[in-house]
N, C-alpha and C. Protein backbone atom coordinates (compact mmCIF):
# COMPACT_ATOMS: atom_id res chain seq x y z
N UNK A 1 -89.31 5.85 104.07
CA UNK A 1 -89.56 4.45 104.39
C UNK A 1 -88.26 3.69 104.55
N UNK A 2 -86.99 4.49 104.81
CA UNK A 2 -85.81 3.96 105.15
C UNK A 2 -86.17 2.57 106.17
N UNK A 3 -85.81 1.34 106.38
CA UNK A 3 -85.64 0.92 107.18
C UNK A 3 -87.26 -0.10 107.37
N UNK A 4 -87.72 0.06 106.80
CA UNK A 4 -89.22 -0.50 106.66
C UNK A 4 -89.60 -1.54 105.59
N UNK A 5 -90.15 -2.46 105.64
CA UNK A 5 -90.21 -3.30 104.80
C UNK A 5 -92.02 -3.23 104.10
N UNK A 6 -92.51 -3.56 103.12
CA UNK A 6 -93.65 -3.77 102.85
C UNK A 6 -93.96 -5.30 102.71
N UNK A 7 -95.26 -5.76 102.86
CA UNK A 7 -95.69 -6.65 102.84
C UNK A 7 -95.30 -7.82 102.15
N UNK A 8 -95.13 -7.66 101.07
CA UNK A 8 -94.51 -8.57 99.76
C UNK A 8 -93.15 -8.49 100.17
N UNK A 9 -92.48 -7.87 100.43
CA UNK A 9 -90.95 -7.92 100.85
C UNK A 9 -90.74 -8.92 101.97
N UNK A 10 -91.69 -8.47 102.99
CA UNK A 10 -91.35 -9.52 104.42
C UNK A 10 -91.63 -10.96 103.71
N UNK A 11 -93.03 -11.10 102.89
CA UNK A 11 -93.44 -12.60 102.66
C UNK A 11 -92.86 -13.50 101.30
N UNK A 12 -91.48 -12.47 100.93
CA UNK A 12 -90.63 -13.00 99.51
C UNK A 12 -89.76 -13.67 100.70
N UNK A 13 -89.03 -12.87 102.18
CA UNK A 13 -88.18 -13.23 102.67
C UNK A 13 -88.84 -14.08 103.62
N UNK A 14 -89.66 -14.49 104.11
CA UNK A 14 -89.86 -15.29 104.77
C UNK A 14 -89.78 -16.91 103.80
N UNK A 15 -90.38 -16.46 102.40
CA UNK A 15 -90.38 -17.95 101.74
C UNK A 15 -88.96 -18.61 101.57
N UNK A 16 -88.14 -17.53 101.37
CA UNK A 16 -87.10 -18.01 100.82
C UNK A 16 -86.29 -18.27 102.01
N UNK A 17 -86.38 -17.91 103.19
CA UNK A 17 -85.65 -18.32 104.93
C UNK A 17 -86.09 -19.34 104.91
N UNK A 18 -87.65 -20.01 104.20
CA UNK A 18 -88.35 -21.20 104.67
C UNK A 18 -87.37 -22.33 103.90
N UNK A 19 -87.66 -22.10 102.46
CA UNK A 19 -86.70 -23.04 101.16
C UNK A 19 -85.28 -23.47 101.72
N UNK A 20 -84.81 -21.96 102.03
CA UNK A 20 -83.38 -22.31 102.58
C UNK A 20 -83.39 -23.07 103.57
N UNK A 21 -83.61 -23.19 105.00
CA UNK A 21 -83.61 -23.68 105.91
C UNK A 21 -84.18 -25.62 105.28
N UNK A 22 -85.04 -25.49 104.80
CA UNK A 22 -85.14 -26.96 103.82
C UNK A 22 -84.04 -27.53 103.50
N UNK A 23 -83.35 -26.66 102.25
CA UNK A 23 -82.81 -27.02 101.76
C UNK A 23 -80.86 -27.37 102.31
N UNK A 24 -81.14 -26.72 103.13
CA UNK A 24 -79.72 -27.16 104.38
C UNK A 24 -80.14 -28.14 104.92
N UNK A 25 -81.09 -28.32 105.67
CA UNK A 25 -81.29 -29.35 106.32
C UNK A 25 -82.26 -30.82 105.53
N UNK A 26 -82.11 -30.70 103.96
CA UNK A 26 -82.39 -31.60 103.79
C UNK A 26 -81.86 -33.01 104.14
N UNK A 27 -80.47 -33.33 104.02
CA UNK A 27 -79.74 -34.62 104.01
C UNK A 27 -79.86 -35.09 105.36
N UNK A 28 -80.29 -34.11 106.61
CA UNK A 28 -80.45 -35.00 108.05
C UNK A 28 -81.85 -35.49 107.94
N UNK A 29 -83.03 -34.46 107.59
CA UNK A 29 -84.17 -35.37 107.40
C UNK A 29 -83.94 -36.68 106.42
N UNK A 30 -83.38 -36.78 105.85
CA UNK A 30 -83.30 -37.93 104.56
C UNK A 30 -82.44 -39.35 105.61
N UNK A 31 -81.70 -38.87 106.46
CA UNK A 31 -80.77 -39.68 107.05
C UNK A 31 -81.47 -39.75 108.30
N UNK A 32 -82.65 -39.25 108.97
CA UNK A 32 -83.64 -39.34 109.83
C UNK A 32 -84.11 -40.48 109.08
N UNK A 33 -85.02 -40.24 108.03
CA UNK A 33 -86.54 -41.19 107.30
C UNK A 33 -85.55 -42.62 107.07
N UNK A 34 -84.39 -42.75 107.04
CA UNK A 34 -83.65 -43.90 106.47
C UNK A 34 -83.12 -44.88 107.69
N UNK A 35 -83.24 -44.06 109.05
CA UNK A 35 -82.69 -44.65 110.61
C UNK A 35 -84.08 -44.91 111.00
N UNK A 36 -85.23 -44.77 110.56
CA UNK A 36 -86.71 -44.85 110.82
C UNK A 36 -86.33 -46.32 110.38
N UNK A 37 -86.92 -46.28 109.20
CA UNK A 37 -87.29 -47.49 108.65
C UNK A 37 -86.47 -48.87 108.48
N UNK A 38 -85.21 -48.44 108.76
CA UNK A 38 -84.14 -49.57 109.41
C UNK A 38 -84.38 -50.02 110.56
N UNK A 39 -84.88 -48.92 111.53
CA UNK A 39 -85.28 -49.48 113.14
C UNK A 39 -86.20 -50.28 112.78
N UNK A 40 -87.44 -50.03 112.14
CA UNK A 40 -88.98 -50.31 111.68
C UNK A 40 -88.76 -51.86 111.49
N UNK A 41 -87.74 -51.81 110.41
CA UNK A 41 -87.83 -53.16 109.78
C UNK A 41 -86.67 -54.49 110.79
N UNK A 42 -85.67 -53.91 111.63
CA UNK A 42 -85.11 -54.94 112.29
C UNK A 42 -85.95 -55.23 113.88
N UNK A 43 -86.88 -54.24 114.06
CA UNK A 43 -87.59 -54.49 115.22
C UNK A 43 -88.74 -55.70 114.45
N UNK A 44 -89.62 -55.81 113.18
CA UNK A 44 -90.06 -56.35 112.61
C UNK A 44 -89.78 -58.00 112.55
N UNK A 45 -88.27 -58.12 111.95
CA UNK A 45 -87.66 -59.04 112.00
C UNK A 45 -87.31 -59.78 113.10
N UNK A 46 -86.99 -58.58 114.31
CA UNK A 46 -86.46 -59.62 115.72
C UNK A 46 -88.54 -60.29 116.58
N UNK A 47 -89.48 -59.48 116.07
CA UNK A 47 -90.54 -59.81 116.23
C UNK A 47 -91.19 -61.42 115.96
N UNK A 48 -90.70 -61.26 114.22
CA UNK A 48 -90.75 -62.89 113.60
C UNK A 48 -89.89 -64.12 114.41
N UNK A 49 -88.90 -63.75 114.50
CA UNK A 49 -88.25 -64.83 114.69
C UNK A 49 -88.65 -65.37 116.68
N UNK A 50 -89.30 -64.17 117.40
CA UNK A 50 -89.68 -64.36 118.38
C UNK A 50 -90.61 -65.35 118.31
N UNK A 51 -91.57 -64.76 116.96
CA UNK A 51 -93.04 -65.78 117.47
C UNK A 51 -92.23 -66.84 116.77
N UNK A 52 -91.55 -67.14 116.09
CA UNK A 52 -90.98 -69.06 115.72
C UNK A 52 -90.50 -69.58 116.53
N UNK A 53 -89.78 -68.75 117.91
CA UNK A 53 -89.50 -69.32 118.65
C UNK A 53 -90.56 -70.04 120.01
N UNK A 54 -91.98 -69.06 119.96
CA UNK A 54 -92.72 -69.45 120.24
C UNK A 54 -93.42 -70.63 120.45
């Protein structure tokens, strides 16, 4: 079985390719969700001050 993987082997390494890949790319999702809700909230704001100008 040189060269062959069993079942539990492929699906230990797939979890842990999954975690890892998370866990590298956590700080751009975090710095994604944080350029969200800054857009969210100054599009919000330039909204208000539209309708007062109304």
């Amino acid at each position: 079985m040189f060269g062959r993987l069993t079942f539990p082997q492929l699906l230990f390494a797939s979890i842990l390719g999954i975690a890892g890949g998370i866990y590298i790319f956590q700080p751009i999702f975090q710095q994604h969700s944080r350029d969200q809700k800054e857009l969210k909230e100054k599009l919000k704001v330039a909204e208000e001050s539209e309708e007062k100008k109304s």
